[in-house]
Each structure stands twice: as C-alpha cells, then as structure tokens.
PDB file of N, CA and C in Angstrom:
ATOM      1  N   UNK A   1       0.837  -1.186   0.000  1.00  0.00           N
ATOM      2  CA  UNK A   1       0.000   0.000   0.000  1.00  0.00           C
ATOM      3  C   UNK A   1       0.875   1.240   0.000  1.00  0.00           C
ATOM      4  N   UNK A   2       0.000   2.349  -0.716  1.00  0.00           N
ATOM      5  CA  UNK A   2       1.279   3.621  -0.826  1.00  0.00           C
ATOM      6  C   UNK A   2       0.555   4.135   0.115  1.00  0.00           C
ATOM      7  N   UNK A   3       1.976   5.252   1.088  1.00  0.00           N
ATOM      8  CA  UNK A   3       1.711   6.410   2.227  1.00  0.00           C
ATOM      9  C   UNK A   3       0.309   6.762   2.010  1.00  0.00           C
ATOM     10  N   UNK A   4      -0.106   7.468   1.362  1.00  0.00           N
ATOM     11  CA  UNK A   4      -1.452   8.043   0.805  1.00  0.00           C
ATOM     12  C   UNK A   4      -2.673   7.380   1.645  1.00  0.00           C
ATOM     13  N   UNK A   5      -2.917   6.351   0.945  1.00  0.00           N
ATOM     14  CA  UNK A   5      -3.749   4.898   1.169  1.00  0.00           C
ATOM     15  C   UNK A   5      -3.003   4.851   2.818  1.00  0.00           C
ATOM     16  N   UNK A   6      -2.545   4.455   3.438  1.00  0.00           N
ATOM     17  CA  UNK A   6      -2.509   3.804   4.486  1.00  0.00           C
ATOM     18  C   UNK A   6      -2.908   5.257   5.221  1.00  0.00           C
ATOM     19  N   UNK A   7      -2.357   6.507   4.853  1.00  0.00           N
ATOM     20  CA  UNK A   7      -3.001   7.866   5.801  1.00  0.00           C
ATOM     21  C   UNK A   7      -4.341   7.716   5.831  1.00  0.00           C
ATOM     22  N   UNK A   8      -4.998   7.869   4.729  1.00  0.00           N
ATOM     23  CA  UNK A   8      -6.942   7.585   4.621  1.00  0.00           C
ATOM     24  C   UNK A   8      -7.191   6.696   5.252  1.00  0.00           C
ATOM     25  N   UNK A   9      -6.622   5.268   5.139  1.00  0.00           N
ATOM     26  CA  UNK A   9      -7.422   4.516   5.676  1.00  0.00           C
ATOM     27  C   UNK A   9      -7.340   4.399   7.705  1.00  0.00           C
ATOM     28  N   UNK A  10      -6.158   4.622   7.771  1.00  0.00           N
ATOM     29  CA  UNK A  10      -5.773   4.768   9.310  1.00  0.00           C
ATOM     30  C   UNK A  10      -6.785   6.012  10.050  1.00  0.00           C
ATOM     31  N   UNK A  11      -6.814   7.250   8.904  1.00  0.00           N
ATOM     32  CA  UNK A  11      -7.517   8.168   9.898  1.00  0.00           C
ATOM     33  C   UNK A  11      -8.561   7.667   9.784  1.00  0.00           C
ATOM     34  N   UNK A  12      -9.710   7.005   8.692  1.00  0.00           N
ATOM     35  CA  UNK A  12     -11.110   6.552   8.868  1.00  0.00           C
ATOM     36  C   UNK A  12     -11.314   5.923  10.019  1.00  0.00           C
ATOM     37  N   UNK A  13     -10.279   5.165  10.227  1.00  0.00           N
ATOM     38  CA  UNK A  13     -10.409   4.348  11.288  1.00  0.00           C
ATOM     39  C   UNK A  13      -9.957   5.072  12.730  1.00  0.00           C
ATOM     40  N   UNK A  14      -9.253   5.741  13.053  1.00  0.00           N
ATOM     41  CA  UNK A  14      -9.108   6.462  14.320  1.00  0.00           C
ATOM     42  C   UNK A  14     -10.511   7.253  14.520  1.00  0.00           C
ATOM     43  N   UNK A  15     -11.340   7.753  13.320  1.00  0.00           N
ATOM     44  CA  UNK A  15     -11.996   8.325  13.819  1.00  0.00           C
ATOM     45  C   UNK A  15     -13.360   8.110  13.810  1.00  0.00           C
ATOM     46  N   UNK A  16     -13.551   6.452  13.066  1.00  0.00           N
ATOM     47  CA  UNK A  16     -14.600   5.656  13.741  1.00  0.00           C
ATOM     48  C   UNK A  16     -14.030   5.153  15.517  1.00  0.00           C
ATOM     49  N   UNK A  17     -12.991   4.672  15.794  1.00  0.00           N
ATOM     50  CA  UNK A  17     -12.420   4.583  17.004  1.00  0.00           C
ATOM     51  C   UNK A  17     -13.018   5.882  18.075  1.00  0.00           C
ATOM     52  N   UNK A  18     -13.577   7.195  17.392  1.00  0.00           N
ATOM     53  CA  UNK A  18     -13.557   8.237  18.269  1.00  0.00           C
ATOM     54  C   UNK A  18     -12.120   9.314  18.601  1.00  0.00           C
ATOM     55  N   UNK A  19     -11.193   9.020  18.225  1.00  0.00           N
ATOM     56  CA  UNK A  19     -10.028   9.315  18.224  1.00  0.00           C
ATOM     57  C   UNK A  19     -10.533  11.145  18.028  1.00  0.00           C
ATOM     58  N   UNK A  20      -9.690  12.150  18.613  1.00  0.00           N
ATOM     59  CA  UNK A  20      -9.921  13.133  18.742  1.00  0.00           C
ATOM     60  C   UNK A  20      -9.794  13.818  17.266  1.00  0.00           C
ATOM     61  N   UNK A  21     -10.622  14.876  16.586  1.00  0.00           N
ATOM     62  CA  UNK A  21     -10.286  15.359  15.245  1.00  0.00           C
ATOM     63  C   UNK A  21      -9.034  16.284  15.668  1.00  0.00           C
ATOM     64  N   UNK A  22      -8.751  16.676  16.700  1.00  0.00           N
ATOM     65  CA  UNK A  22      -7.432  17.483  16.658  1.00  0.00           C
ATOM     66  C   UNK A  22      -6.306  17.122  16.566  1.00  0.00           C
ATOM     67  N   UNK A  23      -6.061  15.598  17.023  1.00  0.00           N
ATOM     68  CA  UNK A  23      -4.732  14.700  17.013  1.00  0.00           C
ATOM     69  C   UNK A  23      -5.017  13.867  15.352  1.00  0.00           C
ATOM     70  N   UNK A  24      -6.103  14.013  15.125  1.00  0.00           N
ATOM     71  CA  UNK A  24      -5.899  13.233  13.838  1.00  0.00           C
ATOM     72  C   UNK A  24      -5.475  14.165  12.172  1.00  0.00           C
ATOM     73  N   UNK A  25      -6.370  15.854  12.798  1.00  0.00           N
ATOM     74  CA  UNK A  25      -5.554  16.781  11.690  1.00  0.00           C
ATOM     75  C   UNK A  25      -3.974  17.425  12.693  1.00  0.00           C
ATOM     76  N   UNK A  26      -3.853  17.008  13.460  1.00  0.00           N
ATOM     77  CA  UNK A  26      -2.395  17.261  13.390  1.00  0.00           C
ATOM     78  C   UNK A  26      -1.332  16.071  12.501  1.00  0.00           C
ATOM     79  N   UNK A  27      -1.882  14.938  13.099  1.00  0.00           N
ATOM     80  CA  UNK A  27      -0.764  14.048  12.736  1.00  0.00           C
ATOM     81  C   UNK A  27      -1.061  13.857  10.700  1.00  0.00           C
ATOM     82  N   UNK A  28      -2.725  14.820  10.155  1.00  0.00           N
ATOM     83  CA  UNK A  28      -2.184  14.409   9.066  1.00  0.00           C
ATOM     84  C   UNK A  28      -1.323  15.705   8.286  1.00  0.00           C
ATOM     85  N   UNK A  29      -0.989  16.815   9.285  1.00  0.00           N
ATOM     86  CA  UNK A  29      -0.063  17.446   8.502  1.00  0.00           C
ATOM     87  C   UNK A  29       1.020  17.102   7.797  1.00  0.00           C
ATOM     88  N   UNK A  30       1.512  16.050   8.671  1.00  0.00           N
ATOM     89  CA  UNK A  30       2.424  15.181   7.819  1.00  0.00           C
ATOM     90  C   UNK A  30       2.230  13.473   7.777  1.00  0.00           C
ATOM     91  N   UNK A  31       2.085  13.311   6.818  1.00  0.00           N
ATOM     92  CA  UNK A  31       1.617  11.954   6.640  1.00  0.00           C
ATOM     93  C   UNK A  31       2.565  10.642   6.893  1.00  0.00           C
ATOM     94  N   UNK A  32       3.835  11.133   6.604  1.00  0.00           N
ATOM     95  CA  UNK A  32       4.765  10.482   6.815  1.00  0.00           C
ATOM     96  C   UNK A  32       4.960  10.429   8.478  1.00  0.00           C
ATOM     97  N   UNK A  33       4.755  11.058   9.322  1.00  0.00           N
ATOM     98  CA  UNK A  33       4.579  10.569  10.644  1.00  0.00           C
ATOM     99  C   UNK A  33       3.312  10.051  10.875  1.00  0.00           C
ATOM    100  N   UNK A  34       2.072  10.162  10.664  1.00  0.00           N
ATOM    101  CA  UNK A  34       1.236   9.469  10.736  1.00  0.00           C
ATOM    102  C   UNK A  34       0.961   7.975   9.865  1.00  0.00           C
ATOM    103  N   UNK A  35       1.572   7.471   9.221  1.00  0.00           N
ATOM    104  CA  UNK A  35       1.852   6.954   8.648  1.00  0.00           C
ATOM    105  C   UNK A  35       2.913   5.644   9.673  1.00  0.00           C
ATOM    106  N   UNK A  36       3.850   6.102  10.052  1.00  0.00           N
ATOM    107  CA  UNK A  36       5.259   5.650  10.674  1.00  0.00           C
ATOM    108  C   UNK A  36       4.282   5.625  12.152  1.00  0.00           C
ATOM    109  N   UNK A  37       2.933   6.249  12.654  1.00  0.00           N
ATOM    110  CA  UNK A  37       3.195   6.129  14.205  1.00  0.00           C
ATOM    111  C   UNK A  37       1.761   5.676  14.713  1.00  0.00           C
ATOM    112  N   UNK A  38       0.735   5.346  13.445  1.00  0.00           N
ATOM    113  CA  UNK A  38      -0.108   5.061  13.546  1.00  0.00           C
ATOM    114  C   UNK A  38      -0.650   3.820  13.234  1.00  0.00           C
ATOM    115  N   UNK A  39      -0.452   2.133  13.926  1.00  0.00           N
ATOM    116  CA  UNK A  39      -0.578   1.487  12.967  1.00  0.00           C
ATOM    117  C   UNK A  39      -1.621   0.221  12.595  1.00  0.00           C
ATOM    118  N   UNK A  40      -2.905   0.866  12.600  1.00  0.00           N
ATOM    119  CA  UNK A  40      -3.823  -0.298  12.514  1.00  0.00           C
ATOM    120  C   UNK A  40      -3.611  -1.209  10.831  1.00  0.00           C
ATOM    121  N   UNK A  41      -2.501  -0.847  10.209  1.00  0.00           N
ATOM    122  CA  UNK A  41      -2.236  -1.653   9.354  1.00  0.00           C
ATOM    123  C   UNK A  41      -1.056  -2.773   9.310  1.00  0.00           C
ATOM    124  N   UNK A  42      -0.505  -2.300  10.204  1.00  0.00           N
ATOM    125  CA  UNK A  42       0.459  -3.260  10.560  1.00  0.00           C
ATOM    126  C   UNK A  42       0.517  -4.526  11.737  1.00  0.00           C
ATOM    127  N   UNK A  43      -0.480  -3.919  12.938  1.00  0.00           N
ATOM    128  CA  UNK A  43       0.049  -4.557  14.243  1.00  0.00           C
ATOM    129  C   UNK A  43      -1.705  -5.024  14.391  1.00  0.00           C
ATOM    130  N   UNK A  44      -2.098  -6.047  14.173  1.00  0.00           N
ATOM    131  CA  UNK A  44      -2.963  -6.655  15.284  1.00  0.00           C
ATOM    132  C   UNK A  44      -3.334  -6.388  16.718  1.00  0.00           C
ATOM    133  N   UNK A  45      -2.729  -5.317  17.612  1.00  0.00           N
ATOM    134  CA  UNK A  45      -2.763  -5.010  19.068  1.00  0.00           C
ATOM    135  C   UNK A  45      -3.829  -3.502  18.575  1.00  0.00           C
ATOM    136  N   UNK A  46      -3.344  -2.997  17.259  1.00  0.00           N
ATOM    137  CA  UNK A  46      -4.299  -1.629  16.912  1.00  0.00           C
ATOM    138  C   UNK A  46      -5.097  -2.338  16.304  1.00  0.00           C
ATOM    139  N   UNK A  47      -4.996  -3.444  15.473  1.00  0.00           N
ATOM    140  CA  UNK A  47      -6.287  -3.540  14.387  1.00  0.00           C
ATOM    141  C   UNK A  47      -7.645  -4.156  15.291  1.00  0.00           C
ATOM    142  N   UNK A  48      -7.241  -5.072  16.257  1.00  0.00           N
ATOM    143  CA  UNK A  48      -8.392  -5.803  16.842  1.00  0.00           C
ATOM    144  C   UNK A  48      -8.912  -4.861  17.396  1.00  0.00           C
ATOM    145  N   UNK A  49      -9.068  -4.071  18.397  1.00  0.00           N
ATOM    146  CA  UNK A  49      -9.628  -3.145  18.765  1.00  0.00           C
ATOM    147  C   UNK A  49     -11.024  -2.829  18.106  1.00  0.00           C
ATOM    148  N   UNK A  50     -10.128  -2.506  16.527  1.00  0.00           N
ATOM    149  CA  UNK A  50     -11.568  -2.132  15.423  1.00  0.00           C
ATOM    150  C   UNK A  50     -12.155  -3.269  15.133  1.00  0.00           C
ATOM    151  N   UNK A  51     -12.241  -4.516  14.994  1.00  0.00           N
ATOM    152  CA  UNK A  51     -12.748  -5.494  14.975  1.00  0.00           C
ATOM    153  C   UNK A  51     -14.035  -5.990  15.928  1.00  0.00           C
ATOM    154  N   UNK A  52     -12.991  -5.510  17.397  1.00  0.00           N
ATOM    155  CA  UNK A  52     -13.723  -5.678  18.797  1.00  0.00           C
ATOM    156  C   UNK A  52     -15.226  -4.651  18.466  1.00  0.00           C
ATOM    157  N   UNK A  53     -14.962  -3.385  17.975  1.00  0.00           N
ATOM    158  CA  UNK A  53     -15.923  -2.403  18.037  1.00  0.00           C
ATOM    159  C   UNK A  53     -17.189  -3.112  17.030  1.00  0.00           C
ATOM    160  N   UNK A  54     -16.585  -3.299  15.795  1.00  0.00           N
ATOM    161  CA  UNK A  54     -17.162  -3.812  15.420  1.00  0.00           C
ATOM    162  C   UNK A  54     -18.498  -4.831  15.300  1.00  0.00           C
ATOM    163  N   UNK A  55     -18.091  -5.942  16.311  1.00  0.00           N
ATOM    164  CA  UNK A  55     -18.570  -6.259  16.671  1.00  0.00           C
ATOM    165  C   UNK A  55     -19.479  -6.114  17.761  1.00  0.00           C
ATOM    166  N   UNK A  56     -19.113  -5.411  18.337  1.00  0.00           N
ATOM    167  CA  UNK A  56     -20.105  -4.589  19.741  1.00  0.00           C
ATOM    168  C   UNK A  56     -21.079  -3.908  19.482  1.00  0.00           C
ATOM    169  N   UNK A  57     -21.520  -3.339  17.557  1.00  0.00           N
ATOM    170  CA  UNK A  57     -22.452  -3.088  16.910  1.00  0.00           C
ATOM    171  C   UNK A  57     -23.263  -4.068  16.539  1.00  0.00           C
ATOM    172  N   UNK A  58     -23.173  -5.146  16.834  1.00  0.00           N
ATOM    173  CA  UNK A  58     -24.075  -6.793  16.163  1.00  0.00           C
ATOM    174  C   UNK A  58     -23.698  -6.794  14.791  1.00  0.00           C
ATOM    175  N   UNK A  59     -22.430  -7.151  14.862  1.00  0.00           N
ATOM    176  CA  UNK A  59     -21.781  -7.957  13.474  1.00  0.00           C
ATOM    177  C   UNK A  59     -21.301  -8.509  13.597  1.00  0.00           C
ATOM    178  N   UNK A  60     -20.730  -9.968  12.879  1.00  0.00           N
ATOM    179  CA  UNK A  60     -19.589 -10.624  12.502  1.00  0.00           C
ATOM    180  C   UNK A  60     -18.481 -10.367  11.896  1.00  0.00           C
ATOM    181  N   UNK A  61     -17.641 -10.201  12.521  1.00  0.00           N
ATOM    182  CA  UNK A  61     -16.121 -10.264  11.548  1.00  0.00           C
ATOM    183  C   UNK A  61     -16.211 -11.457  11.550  1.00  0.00           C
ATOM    184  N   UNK A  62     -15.668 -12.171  10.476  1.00  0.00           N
ATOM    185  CA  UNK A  62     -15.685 -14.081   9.946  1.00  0.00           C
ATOM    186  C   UNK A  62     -14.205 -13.779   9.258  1.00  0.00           C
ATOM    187  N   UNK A  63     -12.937 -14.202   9.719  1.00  0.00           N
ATOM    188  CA  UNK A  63     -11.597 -14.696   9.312  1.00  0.00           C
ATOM    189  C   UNK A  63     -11.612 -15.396   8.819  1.00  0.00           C
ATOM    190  N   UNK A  64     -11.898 -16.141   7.388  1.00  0.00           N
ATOM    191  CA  UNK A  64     -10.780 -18.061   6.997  1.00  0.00           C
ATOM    192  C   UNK A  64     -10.409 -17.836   5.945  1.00  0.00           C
ATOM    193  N   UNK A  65      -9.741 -18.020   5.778  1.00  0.00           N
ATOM    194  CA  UNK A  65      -8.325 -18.581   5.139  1.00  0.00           C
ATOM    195  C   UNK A  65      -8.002 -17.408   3.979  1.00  0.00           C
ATOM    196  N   UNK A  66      -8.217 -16.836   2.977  1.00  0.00           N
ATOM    197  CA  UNK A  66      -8.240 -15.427   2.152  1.00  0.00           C
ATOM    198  C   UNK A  66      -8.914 -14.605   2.603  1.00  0.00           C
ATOM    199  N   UNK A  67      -9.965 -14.669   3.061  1.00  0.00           N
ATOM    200  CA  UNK A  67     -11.241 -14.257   2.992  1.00  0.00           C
ATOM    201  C   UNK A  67     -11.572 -13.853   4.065  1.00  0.00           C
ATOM    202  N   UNK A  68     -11.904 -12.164   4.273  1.00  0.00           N
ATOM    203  CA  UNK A  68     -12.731 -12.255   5.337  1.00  0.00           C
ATOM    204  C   UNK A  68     -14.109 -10.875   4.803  1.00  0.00           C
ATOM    205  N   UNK A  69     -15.557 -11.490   5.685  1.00  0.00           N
ATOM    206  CA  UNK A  69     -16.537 -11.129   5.720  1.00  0.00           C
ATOM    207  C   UNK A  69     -16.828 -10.857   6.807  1.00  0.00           C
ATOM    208  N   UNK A  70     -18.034  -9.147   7.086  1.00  0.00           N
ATOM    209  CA  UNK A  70     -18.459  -8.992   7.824  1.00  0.00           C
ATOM    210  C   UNK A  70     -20.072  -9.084   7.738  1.00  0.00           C
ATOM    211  N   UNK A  71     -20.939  -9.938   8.536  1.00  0.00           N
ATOM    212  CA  UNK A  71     -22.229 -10.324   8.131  1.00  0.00           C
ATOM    213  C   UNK A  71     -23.259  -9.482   9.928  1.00  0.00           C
ATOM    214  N   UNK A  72     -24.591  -9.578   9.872  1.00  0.00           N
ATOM    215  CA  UNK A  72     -25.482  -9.213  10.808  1.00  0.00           C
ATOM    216  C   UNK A  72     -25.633 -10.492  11.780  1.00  0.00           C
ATOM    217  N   UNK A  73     -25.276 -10.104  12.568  1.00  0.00           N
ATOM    218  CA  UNK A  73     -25.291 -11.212  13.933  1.00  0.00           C
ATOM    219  C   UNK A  73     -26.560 -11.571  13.845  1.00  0.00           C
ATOM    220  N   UNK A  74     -27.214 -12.752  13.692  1.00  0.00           N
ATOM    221  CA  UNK A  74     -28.294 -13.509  13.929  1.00  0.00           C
ATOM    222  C   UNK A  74     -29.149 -13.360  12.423  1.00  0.00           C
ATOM    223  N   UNK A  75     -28.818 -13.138  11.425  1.00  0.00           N
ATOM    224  CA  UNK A  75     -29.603 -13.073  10.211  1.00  0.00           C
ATOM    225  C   UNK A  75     -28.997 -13.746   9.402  1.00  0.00           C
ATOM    226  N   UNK A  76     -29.069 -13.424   8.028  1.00  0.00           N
ATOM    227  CA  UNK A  76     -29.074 -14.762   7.187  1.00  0.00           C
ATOM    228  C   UNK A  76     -27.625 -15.079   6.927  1.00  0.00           C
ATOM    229  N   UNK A  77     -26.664 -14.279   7.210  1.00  0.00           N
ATOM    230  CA  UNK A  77     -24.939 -14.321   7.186  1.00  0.00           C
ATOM    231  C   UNK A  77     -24.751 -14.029   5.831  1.00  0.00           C
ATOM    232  N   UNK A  78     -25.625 -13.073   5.052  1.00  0.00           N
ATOM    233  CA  UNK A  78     -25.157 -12.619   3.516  1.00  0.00           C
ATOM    234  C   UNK A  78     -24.025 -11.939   3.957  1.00  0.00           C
ATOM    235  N   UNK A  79     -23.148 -11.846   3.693  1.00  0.00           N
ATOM    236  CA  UNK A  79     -22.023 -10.495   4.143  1.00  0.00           C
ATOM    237  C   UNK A  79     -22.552  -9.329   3.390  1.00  0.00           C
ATOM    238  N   UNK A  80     -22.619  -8.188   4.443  1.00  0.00           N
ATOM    239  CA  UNK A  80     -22.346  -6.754   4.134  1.00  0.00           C
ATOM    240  C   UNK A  80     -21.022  -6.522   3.247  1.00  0.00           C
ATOM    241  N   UNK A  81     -19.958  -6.918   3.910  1.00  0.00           N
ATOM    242  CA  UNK A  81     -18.860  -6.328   2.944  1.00  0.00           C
ATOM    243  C   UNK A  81     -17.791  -7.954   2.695  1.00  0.00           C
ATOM    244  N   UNK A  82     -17.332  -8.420   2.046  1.00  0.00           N
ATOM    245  CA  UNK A  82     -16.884  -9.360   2.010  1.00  0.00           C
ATOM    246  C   UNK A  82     -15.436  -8.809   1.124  1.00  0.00           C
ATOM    247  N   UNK A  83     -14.170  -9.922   1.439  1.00  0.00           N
ATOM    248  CA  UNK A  83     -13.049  -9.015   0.801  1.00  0.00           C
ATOM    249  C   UNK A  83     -12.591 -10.363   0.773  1.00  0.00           C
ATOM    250  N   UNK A  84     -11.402 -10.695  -0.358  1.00  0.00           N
ATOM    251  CA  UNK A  84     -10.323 -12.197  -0.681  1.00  0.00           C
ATOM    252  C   UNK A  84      -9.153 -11.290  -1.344  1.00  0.00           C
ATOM    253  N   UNK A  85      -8.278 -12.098  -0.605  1.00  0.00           N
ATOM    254  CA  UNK A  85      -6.935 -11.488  -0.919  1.00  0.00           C
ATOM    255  C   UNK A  85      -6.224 -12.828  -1.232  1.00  0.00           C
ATOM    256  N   UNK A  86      -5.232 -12.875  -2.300  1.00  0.00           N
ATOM    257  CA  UNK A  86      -4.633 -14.702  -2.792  1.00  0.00           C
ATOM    258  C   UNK A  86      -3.377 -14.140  -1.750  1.00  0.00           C
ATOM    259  N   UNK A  87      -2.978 -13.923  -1.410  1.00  0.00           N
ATOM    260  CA  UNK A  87      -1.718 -13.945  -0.081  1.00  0.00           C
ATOM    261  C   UNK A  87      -2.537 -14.306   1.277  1.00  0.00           C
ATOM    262  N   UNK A  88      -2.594 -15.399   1.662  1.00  0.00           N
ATOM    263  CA  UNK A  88      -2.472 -16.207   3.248  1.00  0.00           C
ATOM    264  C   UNK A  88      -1.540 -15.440   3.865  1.00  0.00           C
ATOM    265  N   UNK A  89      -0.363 -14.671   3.383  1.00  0.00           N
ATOM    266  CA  UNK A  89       0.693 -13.923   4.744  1.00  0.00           C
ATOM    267  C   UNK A  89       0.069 -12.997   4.697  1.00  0.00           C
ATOM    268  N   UNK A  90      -0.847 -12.342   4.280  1.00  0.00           N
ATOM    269  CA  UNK A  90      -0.825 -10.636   4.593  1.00  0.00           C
ATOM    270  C   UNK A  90      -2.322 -10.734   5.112  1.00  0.00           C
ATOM    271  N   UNK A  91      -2.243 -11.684   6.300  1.00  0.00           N
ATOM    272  CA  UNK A  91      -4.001 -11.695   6.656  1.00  0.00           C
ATOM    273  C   UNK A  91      -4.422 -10.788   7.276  1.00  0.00           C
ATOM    274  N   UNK A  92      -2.862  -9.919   8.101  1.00  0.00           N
ATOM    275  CA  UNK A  92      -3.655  -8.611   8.688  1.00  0.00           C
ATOM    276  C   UNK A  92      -4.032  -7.374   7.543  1.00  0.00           C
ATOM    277  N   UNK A  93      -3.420  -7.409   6.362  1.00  0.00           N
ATOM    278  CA  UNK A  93      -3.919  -6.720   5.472  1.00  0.00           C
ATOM    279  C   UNK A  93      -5.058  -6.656   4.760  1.00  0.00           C
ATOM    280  N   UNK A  94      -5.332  -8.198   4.695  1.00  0.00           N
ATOM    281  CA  UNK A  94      -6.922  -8.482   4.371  1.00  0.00           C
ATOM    282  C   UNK A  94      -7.884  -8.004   5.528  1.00  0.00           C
ATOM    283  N   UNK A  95      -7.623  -8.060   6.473  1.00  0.00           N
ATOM    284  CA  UNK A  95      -8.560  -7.666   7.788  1.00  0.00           C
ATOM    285  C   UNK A  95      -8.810  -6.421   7.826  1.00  0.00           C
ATOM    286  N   UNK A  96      -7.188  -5.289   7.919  1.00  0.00           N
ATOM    287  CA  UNK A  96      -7.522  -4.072   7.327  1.00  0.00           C
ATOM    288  C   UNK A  96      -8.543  -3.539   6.511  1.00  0.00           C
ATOM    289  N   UNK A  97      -8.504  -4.235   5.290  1.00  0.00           N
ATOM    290  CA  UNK A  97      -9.118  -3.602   4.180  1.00  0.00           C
ATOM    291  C   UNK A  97     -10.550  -3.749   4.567  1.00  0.00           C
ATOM    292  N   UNK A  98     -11.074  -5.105   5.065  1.00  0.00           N
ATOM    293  CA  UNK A  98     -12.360  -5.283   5.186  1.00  0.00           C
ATOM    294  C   UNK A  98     -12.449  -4.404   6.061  1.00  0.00           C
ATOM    295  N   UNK A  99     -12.293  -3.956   7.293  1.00  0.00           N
ATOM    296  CA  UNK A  99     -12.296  -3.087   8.300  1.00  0.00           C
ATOM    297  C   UNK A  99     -12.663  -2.071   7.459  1.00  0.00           C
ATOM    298  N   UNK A 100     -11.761  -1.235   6.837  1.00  0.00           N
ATOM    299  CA  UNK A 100     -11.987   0.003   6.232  1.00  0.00           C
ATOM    300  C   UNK A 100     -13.589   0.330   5.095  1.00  0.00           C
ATOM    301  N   UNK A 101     -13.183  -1.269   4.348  1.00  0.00           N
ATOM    302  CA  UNK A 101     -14.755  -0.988   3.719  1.00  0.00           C
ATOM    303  C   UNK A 101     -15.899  -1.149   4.779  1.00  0.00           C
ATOM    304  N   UNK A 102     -15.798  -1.416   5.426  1.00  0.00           N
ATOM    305  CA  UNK A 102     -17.034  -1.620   6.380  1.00  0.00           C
ATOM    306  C   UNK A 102     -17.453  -0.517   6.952  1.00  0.00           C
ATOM    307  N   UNK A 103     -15.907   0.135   7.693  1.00  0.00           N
ATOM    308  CA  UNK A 103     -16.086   1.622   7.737  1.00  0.00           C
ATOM    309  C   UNK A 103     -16.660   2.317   7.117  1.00  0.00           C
ATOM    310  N   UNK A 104     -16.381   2.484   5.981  1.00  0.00           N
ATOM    311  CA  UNK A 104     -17.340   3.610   4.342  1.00  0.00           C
ATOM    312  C   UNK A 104     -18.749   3.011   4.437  1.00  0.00           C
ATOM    313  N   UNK A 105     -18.984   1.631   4.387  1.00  0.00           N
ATOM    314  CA  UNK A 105     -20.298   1.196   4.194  1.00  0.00           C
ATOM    315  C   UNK A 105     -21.272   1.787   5.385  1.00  0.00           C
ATOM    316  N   UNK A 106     -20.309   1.841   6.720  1.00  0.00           N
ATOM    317  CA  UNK A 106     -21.462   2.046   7.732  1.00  0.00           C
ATOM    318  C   UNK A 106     -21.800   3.668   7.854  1.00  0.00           C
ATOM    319  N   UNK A 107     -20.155   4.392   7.435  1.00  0.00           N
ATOM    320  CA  UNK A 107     -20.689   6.136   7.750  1.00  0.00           C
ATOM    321  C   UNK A 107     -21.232   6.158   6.431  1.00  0.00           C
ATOM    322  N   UNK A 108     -22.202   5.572   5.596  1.00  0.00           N
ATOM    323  CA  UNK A 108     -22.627   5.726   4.471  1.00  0.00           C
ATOM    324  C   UNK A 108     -23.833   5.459   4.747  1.00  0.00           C
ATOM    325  N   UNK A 109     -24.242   4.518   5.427  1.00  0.00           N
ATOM    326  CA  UNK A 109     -26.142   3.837   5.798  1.00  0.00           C
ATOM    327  C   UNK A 109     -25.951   4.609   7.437  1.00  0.00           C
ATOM    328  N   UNK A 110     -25.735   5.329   7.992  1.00  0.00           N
ATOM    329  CA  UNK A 110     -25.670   5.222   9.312  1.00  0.00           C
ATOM    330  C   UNK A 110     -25.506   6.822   9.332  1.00  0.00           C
ATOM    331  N   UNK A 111     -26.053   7.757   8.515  1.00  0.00           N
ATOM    332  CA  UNK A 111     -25.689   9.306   8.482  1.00  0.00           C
ATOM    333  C   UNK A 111     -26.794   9.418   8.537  1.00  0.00           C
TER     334      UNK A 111
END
C-alpha cells in the first residue's frame, strides 16, 4: 500500500475509534509521521480493537483462510462487505481492508 492509502485509511479508522479530530488533523499534517506512528495496518494489538468495536455493533467479523466477511449477527450471514486477498501472509492486510470498507459502508447507511 502507498503512504497516501494507508493515511486515509488509518484516519477513517481512528476516527470511527472516536479518536480526537485534533490529534488526527495534526498528525495528518504530515503523513509520513502518521503513517510511521499510527498502525492499525500493521500490528494486530491496533487492528483488533476495530474489529472488537465492530462487533459490539451486532456484526460478525468471519476470518478463513483469504477471505474475510463482515455479516449481521443472527440473520441470514449474507455479508455486508466481504473481501479475498490470494496472499495467506498478509491476513492482517486483508482484515484491514475489510475493516476500512465496512467503515465507508457504515458512515454511508448510518448518516
């Protein structure tokens, strides 16, 4: 992913997290530190968090094996946003991404 892409998608996500808008337009004055100090794309200890939230709205995050989908807890398990990536190593990247579309999908039905 280029700097760019990982700035957008990190702040969507700090600020579904609630994350303050003042620490998030500071750190994107420069992207390259936000980028380097922010890292729900890299580390699993930031990404679950958004996962956790996630779910605390009545959804499924569903992990296997390429693939991950987020579906409505107790309904028919169509996935809302579903994502496949052919790399098995970059599963926190696949998780990311679904994270992020889910993000857009929800401040999109949820305004």
């Amino acid at each position: 992913m280029e700097t760019n892409e990982i700035v957008k998608g990190n702040t969507l996500i700090a600020k579904f997290l609630g994350v303050s808008e003042k620490v998030v337009i500071k750190y994107n004055k420069d992207p390259e530190i936000w980028s380097c100090n922010v890292k729900y794309h890299l580390s699993w200890e930031w990404l679950m968090p958004v996962v956790e939230k996630i779910e605390s709205m009545g959804f499924d995050v569903l992990i296997k094996g390429i693939s991950c989908n987020v579906c409505r807890i107790l309904e028919d398990n169509d996935p809302i946003i579903s994502w496949v990536c052919g790399n098995r190593l970059d599963k926190i990247g696949l998780v990311y991404k679904t994270v992020i579309e889910f993000i857009k999908w929800h401040n999109k039905n949820n305004t």
